[in-house]
N, C-alpha and C. Protein backbone atom coordinates (compact mmCIF):
# COMPACT_ATOMS: atom_id res chain seq x y z
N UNK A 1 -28.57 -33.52 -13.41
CA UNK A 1 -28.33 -34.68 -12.59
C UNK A 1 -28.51 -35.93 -13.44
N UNK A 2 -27.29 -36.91 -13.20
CA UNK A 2 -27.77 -38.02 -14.04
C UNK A 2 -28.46 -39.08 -13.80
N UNK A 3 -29.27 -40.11 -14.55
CA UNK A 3 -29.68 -41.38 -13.85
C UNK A 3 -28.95 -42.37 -12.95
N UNK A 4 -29.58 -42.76 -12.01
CA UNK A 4 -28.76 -43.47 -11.18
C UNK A 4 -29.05 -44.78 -12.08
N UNK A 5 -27.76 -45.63 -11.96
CA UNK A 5 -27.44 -46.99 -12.74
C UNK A 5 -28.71 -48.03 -11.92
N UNK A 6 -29.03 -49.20 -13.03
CA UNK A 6 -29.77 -49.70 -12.80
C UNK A 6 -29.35 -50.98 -12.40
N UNK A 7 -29.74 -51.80 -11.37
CA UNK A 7 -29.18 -53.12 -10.49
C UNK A 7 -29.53 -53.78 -11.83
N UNK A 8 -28.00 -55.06 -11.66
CA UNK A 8 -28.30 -56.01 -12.88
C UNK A 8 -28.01 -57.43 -11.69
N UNK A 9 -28.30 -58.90 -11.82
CA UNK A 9 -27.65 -59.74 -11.05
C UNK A 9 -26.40 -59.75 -12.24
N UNK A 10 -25.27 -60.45 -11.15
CA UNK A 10 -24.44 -60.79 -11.56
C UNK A 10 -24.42 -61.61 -12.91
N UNK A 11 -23.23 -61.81 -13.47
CA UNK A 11 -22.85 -63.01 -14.50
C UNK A 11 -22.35 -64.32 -13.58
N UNK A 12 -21.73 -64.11 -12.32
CA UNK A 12 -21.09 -65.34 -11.70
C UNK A 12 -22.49 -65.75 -10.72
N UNK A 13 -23.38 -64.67 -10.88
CA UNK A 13 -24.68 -65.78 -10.08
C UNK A 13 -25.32 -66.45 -10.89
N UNK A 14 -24.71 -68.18 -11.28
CA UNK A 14 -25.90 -68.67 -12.21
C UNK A 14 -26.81 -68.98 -11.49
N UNK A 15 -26.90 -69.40 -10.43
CA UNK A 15 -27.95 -70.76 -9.94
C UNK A 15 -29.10 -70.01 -9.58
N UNK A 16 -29.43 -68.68 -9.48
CA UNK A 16 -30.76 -68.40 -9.14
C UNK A 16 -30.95 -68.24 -7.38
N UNK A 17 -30.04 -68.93 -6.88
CA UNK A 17 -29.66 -69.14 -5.20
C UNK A 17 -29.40 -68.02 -4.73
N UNK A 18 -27.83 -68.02 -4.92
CA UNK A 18 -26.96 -67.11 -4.15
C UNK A 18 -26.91 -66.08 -5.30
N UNK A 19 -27.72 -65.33 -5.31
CA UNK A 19 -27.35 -63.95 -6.51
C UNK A 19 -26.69 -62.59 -5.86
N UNK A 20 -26.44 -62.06 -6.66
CA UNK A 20 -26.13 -60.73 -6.03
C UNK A 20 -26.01 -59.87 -7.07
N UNK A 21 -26.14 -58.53 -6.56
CA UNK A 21 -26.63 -57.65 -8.10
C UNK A 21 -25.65 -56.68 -7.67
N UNK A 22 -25.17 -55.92 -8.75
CA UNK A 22 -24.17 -54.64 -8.78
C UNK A 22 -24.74 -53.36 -9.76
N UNK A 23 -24.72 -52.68 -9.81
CA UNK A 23 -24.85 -51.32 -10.38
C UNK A 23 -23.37 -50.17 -10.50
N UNK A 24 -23.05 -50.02 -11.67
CA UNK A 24 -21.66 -48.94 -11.55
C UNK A 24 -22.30 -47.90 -12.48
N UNK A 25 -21.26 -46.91 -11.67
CA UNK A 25 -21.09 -45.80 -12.40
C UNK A 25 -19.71 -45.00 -12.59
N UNK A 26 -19.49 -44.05 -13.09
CA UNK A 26 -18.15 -43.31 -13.25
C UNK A 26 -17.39 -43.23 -11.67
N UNK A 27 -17.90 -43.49 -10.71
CA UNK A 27 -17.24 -43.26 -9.08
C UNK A 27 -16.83 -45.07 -8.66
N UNK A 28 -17.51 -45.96 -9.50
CA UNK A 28 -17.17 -47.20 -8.64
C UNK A 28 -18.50 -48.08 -8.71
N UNK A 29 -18.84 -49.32 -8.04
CA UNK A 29 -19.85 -49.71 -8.05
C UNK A 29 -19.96 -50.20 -6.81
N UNK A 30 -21.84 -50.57 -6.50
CA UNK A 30 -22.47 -50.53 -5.28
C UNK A 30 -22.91 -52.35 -5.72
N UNK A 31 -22.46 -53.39 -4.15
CA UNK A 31 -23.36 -54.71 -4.74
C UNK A 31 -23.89 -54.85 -3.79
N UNK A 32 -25.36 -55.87 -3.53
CA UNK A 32 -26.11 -56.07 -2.45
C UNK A 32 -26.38 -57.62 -2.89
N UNK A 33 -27.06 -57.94 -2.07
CA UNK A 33 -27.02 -59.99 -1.91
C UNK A 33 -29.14 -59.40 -2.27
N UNK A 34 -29.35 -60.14 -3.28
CA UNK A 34 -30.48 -60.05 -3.61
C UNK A 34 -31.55 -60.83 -2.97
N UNK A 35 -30.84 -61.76 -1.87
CA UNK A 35 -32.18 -62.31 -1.19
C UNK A 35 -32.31 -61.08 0.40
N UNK A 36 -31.26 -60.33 0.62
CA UNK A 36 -31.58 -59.38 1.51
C UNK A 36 -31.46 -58.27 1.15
N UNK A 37 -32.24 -57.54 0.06
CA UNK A 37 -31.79 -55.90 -0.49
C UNK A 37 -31.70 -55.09 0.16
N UNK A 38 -32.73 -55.25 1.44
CA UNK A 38 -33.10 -54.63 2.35
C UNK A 38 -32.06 -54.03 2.98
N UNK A 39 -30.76 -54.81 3.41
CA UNK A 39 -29.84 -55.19 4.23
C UNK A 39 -29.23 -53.89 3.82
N UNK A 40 -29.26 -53.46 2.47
CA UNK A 40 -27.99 -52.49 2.01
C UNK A 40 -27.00 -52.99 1.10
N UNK A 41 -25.85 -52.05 0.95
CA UNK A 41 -25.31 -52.93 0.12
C UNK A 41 -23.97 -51.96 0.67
N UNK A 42 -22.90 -52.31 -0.24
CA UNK A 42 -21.20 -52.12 0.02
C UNK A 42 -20.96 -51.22 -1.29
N UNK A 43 -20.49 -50.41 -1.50
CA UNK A 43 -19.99 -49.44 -2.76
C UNK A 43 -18.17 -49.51 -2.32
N UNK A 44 -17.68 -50.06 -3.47
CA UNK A 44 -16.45 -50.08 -3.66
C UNK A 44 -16.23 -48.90 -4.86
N UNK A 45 -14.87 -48.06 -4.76
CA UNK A 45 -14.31 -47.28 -5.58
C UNK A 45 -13.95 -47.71 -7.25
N UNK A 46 -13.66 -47.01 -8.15
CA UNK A 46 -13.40 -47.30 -9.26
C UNK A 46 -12.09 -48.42 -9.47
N UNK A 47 -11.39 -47.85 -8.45
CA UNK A 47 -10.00 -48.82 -8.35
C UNK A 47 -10.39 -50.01 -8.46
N UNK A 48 -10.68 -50.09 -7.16
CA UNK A 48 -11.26 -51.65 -6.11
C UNK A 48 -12.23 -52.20 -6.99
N UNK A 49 -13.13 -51.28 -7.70
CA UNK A 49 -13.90 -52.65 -8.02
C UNK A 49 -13.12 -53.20 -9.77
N UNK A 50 -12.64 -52.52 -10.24
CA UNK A 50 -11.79 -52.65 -11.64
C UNK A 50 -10.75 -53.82 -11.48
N UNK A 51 -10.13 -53.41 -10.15
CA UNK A 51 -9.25 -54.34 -10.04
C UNK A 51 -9.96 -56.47 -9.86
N UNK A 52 -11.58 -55.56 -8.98
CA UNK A 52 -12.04 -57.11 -8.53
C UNK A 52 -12.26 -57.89 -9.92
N UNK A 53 -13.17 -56.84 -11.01
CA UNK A 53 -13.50 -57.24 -12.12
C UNK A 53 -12.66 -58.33 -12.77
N UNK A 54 -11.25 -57.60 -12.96
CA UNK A 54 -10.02 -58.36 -13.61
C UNK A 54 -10.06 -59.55 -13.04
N UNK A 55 -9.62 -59.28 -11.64
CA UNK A 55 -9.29 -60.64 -11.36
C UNK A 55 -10.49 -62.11 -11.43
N UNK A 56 -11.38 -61.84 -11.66
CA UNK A 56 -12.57 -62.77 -12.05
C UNK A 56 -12.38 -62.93 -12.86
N UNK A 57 -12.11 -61.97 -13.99
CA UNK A 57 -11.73 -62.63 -15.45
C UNK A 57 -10.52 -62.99 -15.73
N UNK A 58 -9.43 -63.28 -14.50
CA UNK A 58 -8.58 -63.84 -15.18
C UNK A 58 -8.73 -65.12 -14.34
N UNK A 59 -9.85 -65.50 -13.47
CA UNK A 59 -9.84 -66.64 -12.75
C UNK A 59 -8.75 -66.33 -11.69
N UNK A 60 -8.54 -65.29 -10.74
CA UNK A 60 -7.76 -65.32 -9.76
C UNK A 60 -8.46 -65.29 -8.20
């Protein structure tokens, strides 16, 4: 069994405010809003989140 990935905050959370942290692995990645961890979080597929990635880096 492998290690489960370790929560990082984002790169687009600078301010320390509004953060939010993601963790991926080979299936996709999981993000949660770091002032409510509690809350849970959303796991998007490898697609979905590859595709979100891009489009942040291309500023879309």
């Amino acid at each position: 069994m492998s290690t489960p990935a370790k929560w990082h905050k984002s790169s687009y959370s600078a301010n320390g405010n509004n953060c939010v942290e993601a963790r991926e692995s080979a299936r996709g990645a999981d993000v949660r809003d770091t002032q409510h961890r509690e809350a849970g979080h959303l796991s998007f597929p490898i697609a979905e989140w590859t595709a979100l990635v891009g489009d942040l880096r291309a500023n879309r």
